[in-house]
Protein backbone atom coordinates (compact mmCIF):
# COMPACT_ATOMS: atom_id res chain seq x y z
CA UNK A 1 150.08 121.00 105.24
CA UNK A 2 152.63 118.07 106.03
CA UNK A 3 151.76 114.56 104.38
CA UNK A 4 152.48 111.79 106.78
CA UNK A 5 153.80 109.12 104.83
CA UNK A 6 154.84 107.21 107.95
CA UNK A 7 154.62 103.06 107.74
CA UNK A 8 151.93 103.17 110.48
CA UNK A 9 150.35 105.53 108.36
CA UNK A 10 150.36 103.95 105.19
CA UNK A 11 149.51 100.52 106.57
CA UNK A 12 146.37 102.66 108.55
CA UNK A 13 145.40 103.28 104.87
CA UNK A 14 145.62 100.19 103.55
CA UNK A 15 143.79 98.46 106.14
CA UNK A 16 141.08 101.08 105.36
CA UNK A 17 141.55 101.09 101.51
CA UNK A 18 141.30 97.40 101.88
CA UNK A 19 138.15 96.93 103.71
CA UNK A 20 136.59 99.61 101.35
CA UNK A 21 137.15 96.96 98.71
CA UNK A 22 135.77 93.96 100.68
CA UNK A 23 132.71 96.25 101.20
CA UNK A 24 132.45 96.60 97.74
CA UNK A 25 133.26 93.19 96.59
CA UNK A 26 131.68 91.68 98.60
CA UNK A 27 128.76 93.73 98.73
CA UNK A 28 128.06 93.10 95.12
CA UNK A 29 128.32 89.05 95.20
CA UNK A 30 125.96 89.37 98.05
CA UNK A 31 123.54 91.39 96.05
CA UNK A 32 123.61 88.81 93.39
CA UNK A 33 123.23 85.58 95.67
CA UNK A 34 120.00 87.72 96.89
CA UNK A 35 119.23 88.81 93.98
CA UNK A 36 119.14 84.71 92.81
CA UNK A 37 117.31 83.95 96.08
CA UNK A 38 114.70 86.47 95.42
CA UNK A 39 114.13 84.72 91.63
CA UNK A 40 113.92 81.61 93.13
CA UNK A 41 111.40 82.43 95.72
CA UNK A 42 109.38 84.30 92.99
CA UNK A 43 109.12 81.38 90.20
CA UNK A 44 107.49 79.32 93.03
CA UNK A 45 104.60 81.90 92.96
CA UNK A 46 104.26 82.12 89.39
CA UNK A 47 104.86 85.64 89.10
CA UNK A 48 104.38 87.57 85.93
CA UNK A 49 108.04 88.08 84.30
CA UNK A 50 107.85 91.71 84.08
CA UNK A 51 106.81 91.94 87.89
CA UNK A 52 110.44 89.91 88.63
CA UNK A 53 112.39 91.88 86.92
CA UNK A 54 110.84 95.25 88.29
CA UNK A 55 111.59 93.64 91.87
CA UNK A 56 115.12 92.29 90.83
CA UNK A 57 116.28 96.04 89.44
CA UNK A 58 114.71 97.64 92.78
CA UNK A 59 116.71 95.38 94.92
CA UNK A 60 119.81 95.73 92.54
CA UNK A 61 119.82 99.78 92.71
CA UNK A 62 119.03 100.23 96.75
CA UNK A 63 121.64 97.42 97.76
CA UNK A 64 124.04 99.14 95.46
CA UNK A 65 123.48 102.60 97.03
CA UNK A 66 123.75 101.10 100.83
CA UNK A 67 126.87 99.41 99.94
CA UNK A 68 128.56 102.29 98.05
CA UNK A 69 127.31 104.79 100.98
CA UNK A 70 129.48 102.22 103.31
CA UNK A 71 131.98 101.98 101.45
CA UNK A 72 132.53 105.99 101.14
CA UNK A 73 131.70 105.56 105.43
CA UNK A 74 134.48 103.25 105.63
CA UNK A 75 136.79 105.81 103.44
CA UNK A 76 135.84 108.73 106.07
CA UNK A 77 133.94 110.74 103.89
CA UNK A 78 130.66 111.59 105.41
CA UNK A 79 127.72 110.93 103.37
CA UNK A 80 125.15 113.47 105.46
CA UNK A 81 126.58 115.81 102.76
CA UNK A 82 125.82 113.72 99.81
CA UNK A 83 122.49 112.34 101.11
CA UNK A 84 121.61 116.10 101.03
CA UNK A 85 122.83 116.77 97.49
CA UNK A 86 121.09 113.66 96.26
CA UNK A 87 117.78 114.79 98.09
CA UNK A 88 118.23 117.88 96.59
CA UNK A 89 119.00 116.62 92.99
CA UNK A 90 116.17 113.89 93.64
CA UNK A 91 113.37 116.91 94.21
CA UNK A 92 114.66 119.30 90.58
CA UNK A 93 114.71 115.62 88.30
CA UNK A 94 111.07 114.34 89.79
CA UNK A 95 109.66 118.44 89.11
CA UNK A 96 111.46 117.82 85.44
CA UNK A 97 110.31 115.05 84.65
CA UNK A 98 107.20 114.67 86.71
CA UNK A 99 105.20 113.10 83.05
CA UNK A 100 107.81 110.50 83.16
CA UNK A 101 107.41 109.79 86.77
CA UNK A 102 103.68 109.50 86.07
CA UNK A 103 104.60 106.80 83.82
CA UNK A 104 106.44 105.21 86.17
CA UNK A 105 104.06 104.83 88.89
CA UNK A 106 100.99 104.08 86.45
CA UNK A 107 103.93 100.78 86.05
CA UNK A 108 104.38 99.64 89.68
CA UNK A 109 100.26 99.76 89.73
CA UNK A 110 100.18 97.23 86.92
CA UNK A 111 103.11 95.54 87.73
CA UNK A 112 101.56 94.93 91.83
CA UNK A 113 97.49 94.81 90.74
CA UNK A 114 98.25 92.50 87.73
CA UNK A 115 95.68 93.87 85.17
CA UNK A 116 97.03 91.55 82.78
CA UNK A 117 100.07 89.45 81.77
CA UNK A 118 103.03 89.57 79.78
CA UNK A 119 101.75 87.32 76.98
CA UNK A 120 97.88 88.24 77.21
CA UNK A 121 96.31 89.57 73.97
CA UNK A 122 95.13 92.57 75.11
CA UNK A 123 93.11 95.84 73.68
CA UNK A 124 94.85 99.01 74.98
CA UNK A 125 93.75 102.62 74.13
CA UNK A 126 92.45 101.31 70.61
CA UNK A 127 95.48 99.01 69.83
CA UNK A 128 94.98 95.42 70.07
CA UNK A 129 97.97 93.26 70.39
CA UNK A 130 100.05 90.38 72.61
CA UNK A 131 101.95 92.02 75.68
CA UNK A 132 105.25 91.58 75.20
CA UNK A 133 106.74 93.97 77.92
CA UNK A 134 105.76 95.65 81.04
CA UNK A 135 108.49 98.13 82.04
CA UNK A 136 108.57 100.82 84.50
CA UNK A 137 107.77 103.44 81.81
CA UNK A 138 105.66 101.80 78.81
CA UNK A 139 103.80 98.53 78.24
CA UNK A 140 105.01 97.11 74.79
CA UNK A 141 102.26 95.19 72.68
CA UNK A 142 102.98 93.35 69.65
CA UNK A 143 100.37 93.73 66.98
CA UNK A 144 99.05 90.84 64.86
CA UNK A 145 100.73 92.18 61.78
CA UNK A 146 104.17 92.35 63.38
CA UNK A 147 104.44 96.02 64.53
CA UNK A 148 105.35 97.32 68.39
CA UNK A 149 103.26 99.26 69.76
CA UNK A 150 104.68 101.38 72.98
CA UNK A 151 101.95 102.62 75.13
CA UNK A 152 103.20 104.87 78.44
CA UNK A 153 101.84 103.59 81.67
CA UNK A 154 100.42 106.97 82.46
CA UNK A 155 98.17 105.71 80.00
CA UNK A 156 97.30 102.13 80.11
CA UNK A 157 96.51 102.88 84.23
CA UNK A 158 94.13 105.56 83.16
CA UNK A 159 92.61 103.11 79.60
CA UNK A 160 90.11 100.87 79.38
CA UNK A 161 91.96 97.68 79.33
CA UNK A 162 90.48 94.44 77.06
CA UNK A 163 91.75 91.47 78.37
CA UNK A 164 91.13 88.63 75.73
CA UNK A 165 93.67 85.89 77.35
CA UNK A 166 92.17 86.25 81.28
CA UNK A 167 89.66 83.10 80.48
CA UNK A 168 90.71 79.85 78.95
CA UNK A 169 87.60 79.86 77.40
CA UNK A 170 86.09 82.62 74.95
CA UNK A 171 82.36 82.44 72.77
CA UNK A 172 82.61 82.79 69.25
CA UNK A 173 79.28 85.11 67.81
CA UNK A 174 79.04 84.96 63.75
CA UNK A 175 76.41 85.89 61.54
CA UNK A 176 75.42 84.62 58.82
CA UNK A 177 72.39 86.17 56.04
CA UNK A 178 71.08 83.68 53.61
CA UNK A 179 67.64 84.46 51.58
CA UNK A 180 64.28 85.03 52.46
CA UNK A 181 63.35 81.94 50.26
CA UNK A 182 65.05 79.65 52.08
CA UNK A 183 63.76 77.45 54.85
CA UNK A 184 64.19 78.57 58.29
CA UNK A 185 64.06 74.98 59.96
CA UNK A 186 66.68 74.19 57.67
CA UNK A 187 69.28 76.75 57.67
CA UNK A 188 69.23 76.71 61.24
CA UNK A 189 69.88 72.26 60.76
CA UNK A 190 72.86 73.18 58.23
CA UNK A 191 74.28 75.65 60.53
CA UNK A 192 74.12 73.61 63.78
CA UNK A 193 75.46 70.51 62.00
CA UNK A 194 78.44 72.36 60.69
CA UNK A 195 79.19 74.05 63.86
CA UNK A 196 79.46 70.74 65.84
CA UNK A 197 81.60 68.76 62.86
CA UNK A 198 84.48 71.18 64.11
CA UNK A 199 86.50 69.55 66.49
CA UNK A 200 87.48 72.80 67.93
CA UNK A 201 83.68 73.70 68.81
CA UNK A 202 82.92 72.41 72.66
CA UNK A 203 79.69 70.26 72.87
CA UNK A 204 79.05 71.51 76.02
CA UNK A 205 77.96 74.26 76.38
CA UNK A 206 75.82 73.49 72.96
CA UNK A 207 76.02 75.65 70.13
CA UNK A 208 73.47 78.05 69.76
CA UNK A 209 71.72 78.95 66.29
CA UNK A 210 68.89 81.32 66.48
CA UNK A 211 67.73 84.65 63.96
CA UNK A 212 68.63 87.25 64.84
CA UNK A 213 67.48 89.92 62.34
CA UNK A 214 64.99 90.10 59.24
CA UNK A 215 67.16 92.35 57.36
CA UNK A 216 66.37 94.57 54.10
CA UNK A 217 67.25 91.48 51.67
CA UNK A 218 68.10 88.47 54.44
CA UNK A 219 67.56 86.93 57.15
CA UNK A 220 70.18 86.77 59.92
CA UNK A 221 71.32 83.46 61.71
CA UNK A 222 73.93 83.78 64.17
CA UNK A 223 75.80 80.74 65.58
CA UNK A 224 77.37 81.56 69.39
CA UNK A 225 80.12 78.75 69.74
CA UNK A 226 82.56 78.14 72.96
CA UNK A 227 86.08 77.39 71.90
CA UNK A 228 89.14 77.24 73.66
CA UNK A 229 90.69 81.04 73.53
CA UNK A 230 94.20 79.82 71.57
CA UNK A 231 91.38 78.67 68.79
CA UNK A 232 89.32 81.25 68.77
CA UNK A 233 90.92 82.87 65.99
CA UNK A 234 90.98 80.41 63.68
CA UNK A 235 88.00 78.79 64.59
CA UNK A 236 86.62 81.84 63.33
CA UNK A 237 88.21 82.02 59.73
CA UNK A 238 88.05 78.55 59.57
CA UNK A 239 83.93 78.06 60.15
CA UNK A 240 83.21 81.17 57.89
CA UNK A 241 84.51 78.86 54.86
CA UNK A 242 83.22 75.72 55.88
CA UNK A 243 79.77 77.43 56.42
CA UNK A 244 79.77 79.27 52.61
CA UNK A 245 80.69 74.98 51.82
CA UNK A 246 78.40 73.86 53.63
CA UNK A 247 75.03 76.35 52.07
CA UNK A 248 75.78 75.52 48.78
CA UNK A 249 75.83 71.97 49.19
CA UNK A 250 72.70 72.14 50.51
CA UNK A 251 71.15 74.74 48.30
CA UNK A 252 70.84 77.70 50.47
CA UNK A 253 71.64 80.59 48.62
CA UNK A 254 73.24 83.98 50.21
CA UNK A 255 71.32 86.83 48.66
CA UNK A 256 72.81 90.08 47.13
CA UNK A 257 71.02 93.23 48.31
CA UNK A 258 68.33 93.77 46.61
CA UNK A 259 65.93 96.95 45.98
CA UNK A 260 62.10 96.50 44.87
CA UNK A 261 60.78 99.09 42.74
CA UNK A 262 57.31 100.20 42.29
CA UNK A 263 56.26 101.92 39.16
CA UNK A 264 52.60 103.62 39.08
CA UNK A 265 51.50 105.17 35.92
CA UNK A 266 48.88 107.90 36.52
C-alpha cells in the first residue's frame, strides 16, 4: 500500500489531528467548569459531602467517555466496534464481581435515601462510631477509641441502622440503687435537685425521678434527663459523679449486695 504524504494530505491530517485535540482539551476544561457548577448548585441544598462527590465522579467518568468516544469519531475510527467490546467486557467484570457491585448499589441507595450523614454517630451491624465516609463500596465509621471501622454497603443497606445524631435533642435514662433504709421522699429530692444544678440538663421538658425497681438489696431511682445530643455524653459521666457527691453529702448510702441467712436448728 502507497502512503500519501502529499501537502494536502498532511495538512488534511493536521486539521483532523488538531481538532482531536481541541475535543480533548477542551472537553476536559468544560467538564471541570461543570463539574464546579454542579458543586455550586449542590452546597446551596446542603447536600451530604459524600452524596457530592458520588455525583461529581459520575459526571467526571461519563463526560470523559463522550468526549474521548468523539475524539476517536473525529480520528475516523469507529467506535460501534469498541462500544461492543466495552459491552462485552462490561457484562464478564459485573458476573466477576457481582459482590462488589452489590456493594456498590447498597451505596447509591444511601447516598440518594440519606439514612444518615457523614458526621452522624451511628450504630452499624454492632459497631458504633462517627461516619466519616460514604463511598460507593463501604461506609467508614470512626470508633470512639480511634479505630476505622469499614463496613460494605451490601451491608449497611441490608443492617439495622442506629442513628444517634438525626435529633438535636436526645433523653438521658440513669439508674441509680441506694438502700432500703433510706427515705424515698428524699432520695428522689437529692436526685431531682442535682439533676437540675447541671446547666446542661433542659428545664423543660422537667426531669423525671421515679423507682423503678425494688431490687434484691436496693431500691432503683432512675432520673430521665433531655440534653442537647453533643452533651449527652458527658452529661452522662459527668452526673454519675456529681450524684455519688451529692448521696453522701446528704447521707444516703449505696448498699453492697447483701444475702440474709436463716439458720434453724432442729
Amino acid at each position: 500500500m502507497k502512503l500519501d504524504f502529499s501537502a494536502d494530505r498532511l495538512i488534511s491530517m493536521g486539521i483532523i489531528l488538531l481538532k482531536a485535540i481541541i475535543i480533548l482539551v477542551a472537553g476536559h476544561y468544560i467538564t471541570l467548569f461543570l463539574i464546579k457548577l454542579m458543586k455550586r448548585s449542590l452546597n446551596r441544598i446542603n447536600i451530604d459531602i459524600s452524596l457530592e462527590k458520588f455525583f461529581e465522579k459520575a459526571l467526571y467518568i461519563t463526560l470523559h467517555i463522550i468526549i474521548i468516544l468523539s475524539t476517536l469519531s473525529t480520528l475516523g475510527i469507529s467506535t460501534s466496534g469498541l462500544l461492543a467490546a466495552l459491552s462485552a467486557a462490561a457484562v464478564a467484570v459485573a458476573l466477576a464481581l457481582k459482590d462488589s457491585l452489590s456493594s456498590i448499589a447498597g451505596g447509591i441507595i444511601l447516598l440518594l435515601t440519606r439514612r444518615f450523614q457523614t458526621g452522624d454517630y451511628v450504630c452499624i451491624n454492632g459497631e458504633s462510631g462517627n461516619v466519616v465516609q460514604i463511598d460507593m463500596m463501604h461506609t467508614v465509621l470512626k470508633t470512639l477509641d480511634n479505630r476505622h471501622v469499614v463496613i460494605p454497603n451490601s451491608i449497611v443497606v441490608n443492617s439495622q441502622v442506629v442513628d444517634y445524631s438525626s435529633e438535636e435533642t436526645r433523653r438521658l435514662d440513669l439508674t441509680f440503687s441506694v438502700s432500703y433504709d433510706n427515705d424515698t421522699e428524699a432520695v428522689k429530692r437529692v436526685i431531682t435537685d442535682t439533676v437540675l444544678a447541671d446547666s446542661a440538663v433542659f428545664k423543660d421538658p422537667a426531669p423525671f425521678v421515679g423507682i423503678t425497681e425494688y431490687a434484691a438489696s436496693s431500691v432503683d431511682f432512675t432520673a430521665q434527663v433531655w440534653c442537647k445530643t453533643s452533651d449527652y455524653l458527658s452529661l452522662s459521666f459527668r452526673l454519675r459523679e456529681e450524684m455519688r457527691a451529692a448521696f453522701d453529702e446528704n447521707g444516703i448510702s449505696i448498699p453492697y449486695n447483701q444475702l440474709d441467712v436463716h439458720i434453724k436448728n432442729d
